[in-house]
Every structure is written in structure tokens, then in C-alpha cells.
PDB file of N, CA and C in Angstrom:
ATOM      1  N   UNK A   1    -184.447-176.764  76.807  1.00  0.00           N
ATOM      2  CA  UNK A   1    -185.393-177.438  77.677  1.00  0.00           C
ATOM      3  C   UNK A   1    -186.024-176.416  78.613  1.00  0.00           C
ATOM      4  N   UNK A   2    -187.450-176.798  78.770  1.00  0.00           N
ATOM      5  CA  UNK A   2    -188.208-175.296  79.644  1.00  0.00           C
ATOM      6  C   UNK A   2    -187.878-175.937  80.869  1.00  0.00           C
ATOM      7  N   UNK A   3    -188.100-174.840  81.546  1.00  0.00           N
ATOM      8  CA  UNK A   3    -188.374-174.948  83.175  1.00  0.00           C
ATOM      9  C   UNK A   3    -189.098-175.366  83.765  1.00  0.00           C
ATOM     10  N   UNK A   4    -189.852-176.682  85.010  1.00  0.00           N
ATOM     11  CA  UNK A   4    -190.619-177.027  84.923  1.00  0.00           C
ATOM     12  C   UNK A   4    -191.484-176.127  86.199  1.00  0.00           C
ATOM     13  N   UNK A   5    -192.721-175.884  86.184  1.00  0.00           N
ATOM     14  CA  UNK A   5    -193.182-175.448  86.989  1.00  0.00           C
ATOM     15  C   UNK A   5    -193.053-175.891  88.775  1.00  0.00           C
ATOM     16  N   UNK A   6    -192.671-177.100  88.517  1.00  0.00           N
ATOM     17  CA  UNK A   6    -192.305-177.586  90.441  1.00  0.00           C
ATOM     18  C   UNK A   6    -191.472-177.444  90.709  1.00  0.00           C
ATOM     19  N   UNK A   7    -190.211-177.153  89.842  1.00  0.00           N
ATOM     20  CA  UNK A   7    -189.406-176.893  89.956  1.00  0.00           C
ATOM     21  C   UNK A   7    -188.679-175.846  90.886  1.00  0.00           C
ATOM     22  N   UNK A   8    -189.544-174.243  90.035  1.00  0.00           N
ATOM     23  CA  UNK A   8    -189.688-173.156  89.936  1.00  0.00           C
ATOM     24  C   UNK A   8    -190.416-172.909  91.333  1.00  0.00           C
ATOM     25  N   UNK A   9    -191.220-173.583  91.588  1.00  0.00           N
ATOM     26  CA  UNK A   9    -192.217-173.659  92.888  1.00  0.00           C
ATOM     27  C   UNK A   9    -191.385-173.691  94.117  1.00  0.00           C
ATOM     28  N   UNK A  10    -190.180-175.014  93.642  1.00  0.00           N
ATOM     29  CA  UNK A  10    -189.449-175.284  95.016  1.00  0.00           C
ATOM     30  C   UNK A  10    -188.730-174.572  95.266  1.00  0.00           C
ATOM     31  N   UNK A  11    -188.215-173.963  94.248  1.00  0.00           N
ATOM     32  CA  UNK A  11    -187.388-172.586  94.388  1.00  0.00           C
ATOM     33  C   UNK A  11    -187.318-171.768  94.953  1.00  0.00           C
ATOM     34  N   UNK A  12    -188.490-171.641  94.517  1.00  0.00           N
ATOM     35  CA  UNK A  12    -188.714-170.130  95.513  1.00  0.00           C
ATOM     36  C   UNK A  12    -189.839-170.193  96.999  1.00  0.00           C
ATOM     37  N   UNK A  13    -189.866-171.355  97.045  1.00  0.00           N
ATOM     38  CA  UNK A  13    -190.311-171.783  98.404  1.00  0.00           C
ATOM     39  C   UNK A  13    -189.142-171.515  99.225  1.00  0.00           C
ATOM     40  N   UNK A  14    -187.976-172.034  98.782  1.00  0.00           N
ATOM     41  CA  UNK A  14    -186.654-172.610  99.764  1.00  0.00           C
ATOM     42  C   UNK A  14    -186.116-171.023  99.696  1.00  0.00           C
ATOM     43  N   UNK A  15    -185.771-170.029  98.673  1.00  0.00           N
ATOM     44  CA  UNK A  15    -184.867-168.428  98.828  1.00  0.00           C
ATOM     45  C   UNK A  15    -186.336-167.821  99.806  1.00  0.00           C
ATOM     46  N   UNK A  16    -188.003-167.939 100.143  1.00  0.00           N
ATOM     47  CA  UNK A  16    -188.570-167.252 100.888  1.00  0.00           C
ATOM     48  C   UNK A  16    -188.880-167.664 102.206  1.00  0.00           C
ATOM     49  N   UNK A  17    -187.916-168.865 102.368  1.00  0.00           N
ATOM     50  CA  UNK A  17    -187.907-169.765 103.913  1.00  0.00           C
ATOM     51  C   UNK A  17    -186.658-169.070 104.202  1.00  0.00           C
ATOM     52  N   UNK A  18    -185.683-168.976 103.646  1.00  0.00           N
ATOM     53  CA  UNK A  18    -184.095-168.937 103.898  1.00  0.00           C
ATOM     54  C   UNK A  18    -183.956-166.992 104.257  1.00  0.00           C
ATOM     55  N   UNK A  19    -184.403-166.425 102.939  1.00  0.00           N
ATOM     56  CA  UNK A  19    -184.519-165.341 103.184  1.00  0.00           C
ATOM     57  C   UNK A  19    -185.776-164.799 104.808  1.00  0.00           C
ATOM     58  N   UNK A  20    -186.281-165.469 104.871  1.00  0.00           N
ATOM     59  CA  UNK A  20    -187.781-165.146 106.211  1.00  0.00           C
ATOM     60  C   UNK A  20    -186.554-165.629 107.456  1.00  0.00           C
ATOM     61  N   UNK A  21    -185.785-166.309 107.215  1.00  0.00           N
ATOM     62  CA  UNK A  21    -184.841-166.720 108.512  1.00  0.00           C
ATOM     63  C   UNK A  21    -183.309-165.396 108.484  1.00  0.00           C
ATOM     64  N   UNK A  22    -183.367-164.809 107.566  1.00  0.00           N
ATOM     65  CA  UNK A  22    -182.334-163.789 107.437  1.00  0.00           C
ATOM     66  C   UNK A  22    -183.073-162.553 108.224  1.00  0.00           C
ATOM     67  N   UNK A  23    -184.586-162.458 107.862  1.00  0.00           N
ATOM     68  CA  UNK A  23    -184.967-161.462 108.371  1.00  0.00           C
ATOM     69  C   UNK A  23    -185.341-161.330 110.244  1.00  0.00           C
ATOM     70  N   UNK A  24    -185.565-162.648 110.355  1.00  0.00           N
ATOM     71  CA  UNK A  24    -185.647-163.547 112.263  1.00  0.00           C
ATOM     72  C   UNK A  24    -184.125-163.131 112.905  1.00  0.00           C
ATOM     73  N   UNK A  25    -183.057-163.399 112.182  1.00  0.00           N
ATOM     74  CA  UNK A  25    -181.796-163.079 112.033  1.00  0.00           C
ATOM     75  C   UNK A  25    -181.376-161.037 112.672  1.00  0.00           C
ATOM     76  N   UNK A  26    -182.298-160.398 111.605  1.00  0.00           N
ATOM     77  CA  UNK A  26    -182.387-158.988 111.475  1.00  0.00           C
ATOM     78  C   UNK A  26    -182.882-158.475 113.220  1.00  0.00           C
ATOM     79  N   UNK A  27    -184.053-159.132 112.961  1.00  0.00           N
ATOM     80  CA  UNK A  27    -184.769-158.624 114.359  1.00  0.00           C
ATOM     81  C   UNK A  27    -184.003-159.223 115.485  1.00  0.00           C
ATOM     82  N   UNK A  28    -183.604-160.289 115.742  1.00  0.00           N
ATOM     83  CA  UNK A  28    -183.630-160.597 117.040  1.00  0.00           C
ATOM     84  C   UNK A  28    -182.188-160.907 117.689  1.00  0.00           C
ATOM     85  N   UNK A  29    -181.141-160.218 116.623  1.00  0.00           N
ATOM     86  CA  UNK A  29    -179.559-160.227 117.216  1.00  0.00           C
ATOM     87  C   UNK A  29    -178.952-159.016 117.096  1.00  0.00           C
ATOM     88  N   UNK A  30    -178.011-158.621 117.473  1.00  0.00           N
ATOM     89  CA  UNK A  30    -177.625-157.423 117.064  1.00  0.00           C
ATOM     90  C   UNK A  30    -177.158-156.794 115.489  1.00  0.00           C
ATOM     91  N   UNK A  31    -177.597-157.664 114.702  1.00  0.00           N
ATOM     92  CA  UNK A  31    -177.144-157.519 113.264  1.00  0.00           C
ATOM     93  C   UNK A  31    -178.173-156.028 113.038  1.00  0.00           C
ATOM     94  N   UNK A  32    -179.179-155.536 114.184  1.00  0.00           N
ATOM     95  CA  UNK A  32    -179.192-154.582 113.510  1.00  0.00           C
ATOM     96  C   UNK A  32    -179.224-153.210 113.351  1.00  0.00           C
ATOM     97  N   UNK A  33    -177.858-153.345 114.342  1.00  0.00           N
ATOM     98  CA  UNK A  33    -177.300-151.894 114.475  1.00  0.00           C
ATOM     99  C   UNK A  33    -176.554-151.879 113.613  1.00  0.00           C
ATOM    100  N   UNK A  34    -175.895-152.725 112.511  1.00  0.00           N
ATOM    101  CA  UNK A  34    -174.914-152.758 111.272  1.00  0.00           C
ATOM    102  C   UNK A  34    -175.707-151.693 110.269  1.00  0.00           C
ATOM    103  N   UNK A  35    -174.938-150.723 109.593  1.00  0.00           N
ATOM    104  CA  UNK A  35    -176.085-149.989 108.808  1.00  0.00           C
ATOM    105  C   UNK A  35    -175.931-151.173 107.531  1.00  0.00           C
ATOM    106  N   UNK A  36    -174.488-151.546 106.988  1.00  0.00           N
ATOM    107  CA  UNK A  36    -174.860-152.641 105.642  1.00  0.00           C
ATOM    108  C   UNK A  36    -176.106-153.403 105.703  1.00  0.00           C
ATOM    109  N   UNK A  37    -176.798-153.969 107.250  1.00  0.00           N
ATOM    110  CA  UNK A  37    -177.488-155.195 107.137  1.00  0.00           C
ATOM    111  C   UNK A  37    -178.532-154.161 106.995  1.00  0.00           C
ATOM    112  N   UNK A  38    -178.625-152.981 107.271  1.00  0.00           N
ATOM    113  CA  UNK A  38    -180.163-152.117 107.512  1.00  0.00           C
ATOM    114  C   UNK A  38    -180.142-151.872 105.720  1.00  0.00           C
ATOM    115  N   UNK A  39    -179.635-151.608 105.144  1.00  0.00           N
ATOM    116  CA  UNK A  39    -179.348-151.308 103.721  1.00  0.00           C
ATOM    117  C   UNK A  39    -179.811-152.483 102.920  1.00  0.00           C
ATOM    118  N   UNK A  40    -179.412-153.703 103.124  1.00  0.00           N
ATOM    119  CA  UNK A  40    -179.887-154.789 102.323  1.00  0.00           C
ATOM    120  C   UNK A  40    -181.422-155.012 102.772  1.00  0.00           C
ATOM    121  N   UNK A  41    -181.343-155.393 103.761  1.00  0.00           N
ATOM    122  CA  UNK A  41    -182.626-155.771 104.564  1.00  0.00           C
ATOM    123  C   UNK A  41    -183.796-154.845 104.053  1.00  0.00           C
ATOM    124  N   UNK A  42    -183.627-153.042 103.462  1.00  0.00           N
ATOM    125  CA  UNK A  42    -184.840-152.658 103.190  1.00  0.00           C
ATOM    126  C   UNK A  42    -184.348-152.469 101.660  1.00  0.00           C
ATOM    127  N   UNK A  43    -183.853-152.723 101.006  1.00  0.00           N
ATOM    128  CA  UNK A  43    -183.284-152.323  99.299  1.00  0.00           C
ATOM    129  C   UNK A  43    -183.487-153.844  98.539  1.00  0.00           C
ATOM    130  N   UNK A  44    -183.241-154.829  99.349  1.00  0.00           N
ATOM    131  CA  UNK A  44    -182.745-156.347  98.691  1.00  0.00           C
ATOM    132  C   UNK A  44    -183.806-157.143  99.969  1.00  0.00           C
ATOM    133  N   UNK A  45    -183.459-157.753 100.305  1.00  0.00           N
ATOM    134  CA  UNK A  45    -184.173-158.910 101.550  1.00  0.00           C
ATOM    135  C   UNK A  45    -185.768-158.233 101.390  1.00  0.00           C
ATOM    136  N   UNK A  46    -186.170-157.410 102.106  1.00  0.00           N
ATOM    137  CA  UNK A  46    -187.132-157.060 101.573  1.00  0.00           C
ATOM    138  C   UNK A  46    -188.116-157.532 100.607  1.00  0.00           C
ATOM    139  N   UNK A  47    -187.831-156.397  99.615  1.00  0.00           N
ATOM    140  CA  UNK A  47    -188.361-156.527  98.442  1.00  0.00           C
ATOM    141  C   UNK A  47    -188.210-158.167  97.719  1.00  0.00           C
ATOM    142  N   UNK A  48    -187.472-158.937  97.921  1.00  0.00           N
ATOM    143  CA  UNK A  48    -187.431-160.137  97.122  1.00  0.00           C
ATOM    144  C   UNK A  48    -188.369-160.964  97.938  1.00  0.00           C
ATOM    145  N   UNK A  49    -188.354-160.546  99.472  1.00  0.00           N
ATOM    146  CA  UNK A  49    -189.472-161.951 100.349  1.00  0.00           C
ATOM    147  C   UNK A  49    -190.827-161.610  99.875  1.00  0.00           C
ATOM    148  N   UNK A  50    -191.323-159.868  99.572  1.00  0.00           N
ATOM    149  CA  UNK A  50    -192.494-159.753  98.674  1.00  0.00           C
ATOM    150  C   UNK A  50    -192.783-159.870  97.355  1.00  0.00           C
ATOM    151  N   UNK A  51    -191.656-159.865  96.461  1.00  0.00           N
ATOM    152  CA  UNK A  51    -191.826-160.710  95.237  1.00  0.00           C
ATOM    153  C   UNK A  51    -192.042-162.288  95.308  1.00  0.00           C
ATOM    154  N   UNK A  52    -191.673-162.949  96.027  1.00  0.00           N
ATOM    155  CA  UNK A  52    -191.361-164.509  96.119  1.00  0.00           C
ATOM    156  C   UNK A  52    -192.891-165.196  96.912  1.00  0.00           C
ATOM    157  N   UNK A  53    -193.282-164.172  98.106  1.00  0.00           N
ATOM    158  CA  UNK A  53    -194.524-163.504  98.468  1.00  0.00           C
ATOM    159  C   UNK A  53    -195.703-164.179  97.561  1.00  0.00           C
ATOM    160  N   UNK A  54    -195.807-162.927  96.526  1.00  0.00           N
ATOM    161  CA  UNK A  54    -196.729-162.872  95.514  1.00  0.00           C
ATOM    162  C   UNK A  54    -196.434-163.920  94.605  1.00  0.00           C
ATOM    163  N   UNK A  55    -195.535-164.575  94.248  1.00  0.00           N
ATOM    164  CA  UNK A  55    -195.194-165.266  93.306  1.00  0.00           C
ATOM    165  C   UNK A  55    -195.837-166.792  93.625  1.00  0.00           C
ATOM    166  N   UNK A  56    -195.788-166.851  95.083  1.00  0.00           N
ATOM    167  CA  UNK A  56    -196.023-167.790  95.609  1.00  0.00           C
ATOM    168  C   UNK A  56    -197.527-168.216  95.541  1.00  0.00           C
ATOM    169  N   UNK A  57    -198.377-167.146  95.963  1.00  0.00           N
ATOM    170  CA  UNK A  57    -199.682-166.699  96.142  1.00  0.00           C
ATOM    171  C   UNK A  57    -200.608-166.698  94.596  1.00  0.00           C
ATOM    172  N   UNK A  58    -199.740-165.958  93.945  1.00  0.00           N
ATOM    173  CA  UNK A  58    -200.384-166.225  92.255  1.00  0.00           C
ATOM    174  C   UNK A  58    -199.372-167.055  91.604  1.00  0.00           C
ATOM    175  N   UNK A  59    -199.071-167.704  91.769  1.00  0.00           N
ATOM    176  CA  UNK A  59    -197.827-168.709  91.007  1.00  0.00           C
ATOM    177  C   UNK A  59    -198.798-169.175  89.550  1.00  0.00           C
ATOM    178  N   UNK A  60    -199.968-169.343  88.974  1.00  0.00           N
ATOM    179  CA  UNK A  60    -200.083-169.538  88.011  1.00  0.00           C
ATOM    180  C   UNK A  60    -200.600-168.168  86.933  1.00  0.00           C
ATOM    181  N   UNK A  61    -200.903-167.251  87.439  1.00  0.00           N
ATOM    182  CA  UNK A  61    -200.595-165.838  86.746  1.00  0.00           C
ATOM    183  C   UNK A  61    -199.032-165.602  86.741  1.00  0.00           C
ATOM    184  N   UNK A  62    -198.247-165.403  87.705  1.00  0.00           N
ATOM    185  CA  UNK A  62    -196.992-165.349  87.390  1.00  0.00           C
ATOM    186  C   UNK A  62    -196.512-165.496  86.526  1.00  0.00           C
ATOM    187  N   UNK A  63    -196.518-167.175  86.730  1.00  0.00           N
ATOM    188  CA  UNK A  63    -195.829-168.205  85.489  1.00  0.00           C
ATOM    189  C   UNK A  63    -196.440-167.814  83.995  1.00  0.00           C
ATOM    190  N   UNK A  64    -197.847-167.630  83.920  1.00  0.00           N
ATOM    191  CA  UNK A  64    -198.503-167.239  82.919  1.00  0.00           C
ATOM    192  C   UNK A  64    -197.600-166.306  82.026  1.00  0.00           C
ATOM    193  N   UNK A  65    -197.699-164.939  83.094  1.00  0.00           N
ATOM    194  CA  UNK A  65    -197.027-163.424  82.406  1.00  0.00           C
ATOM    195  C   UNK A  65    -195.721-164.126  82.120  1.00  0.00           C
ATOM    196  N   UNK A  66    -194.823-164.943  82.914  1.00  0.00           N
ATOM    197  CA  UNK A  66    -193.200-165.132  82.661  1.00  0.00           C
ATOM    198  C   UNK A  66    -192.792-166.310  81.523  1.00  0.00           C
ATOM    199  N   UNK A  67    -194.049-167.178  81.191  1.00  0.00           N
ATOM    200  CA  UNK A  67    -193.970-168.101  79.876  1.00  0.00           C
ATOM    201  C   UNK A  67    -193.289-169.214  80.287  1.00  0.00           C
ATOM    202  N   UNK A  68    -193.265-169.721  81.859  1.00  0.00           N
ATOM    203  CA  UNK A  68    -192.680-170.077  82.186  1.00  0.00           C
ATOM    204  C   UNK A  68    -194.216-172.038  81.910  1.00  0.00           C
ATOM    205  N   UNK A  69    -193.171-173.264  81.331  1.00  0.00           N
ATOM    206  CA  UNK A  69    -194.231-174.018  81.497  1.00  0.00           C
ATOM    207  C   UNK A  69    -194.871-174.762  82.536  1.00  0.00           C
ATOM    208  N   UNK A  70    -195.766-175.194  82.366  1.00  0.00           N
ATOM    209  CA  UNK A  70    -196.709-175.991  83.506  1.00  0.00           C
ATOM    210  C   UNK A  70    -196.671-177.171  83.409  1.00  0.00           C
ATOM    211  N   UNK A  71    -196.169-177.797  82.717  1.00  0.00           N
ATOM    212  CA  UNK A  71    -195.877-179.207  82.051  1.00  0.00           C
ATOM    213  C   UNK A  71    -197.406-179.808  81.101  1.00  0.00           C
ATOM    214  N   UNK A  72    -197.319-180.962  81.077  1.00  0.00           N
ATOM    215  CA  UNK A  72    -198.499-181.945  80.331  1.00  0.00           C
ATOM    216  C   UNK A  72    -199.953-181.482  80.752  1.00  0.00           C
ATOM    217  N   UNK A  73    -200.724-180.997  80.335  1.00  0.00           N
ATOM    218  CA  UNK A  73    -201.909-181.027  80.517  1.00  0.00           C
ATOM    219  C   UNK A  73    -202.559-182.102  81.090  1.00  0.00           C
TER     220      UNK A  73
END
């Protein structure tokens, strides 16, 4: 069974809300004098809020390149 495109949508709406509150998290407590959190935050956290970003923004090129479906015409 494919994946449905709203699905996929809500998805990654909810990891670039959750992740955008990890990064509110980063800035504004002391989490970031931890070097682990400085390490994820520019290697991982990062990079996934600008994939999820773009994904969001072109979500039907995305889906396009990833074969992912759109449902019923």
C-alpha cells in the first residue's frame, strides 16, 4: 500500500514544528554550552529543519522525484 500524500505532509509538518521547538530550546537555555547539543544541532537538527524546509515548500516536486503518491486524480 503507497503512502498517501497528506499523510506524508503531516509528517513532516509535526518533526519541523517539534524539531523548530528543539532549536527555541538551543538558543534560549543553557543547553548551549553542552558541546553534544552544539554537535547535533549543526550535523542533525539543522540540516533536517532545511530538508523538511524545502520539502515543505516544494512538496509536489519532492514527492514527484521520491514516487511518493498523490492519491485519485
Amino acid at each position: 500500500m503507497a503512502v498517501k500524500a497528506k499523510k506524508v505532509r503531516v509528517a513532516i509538518r509535526w518533526i519541523h514544528i517539534i524539531l523548530g521547538v528543539v532549536v527555541l530550546c538551543y538558543v534560549y537555555s543553557p543547553f548551549h554550552e553542552n558541546v553534544a547539543f552544539q554537535i547535533a544541532m549543526k550535523f542533525l537538527i539543522i540540516p533536517i529543519i532545511t530538508i523538511t524546509g524545502v520539502w515543505i515548500w516544494k512538496f509536489k516536486a519532492v514527492n514527484r522525484f521520491l514516487g511518493i503518491d498523490e492519491g485519485p486524480p
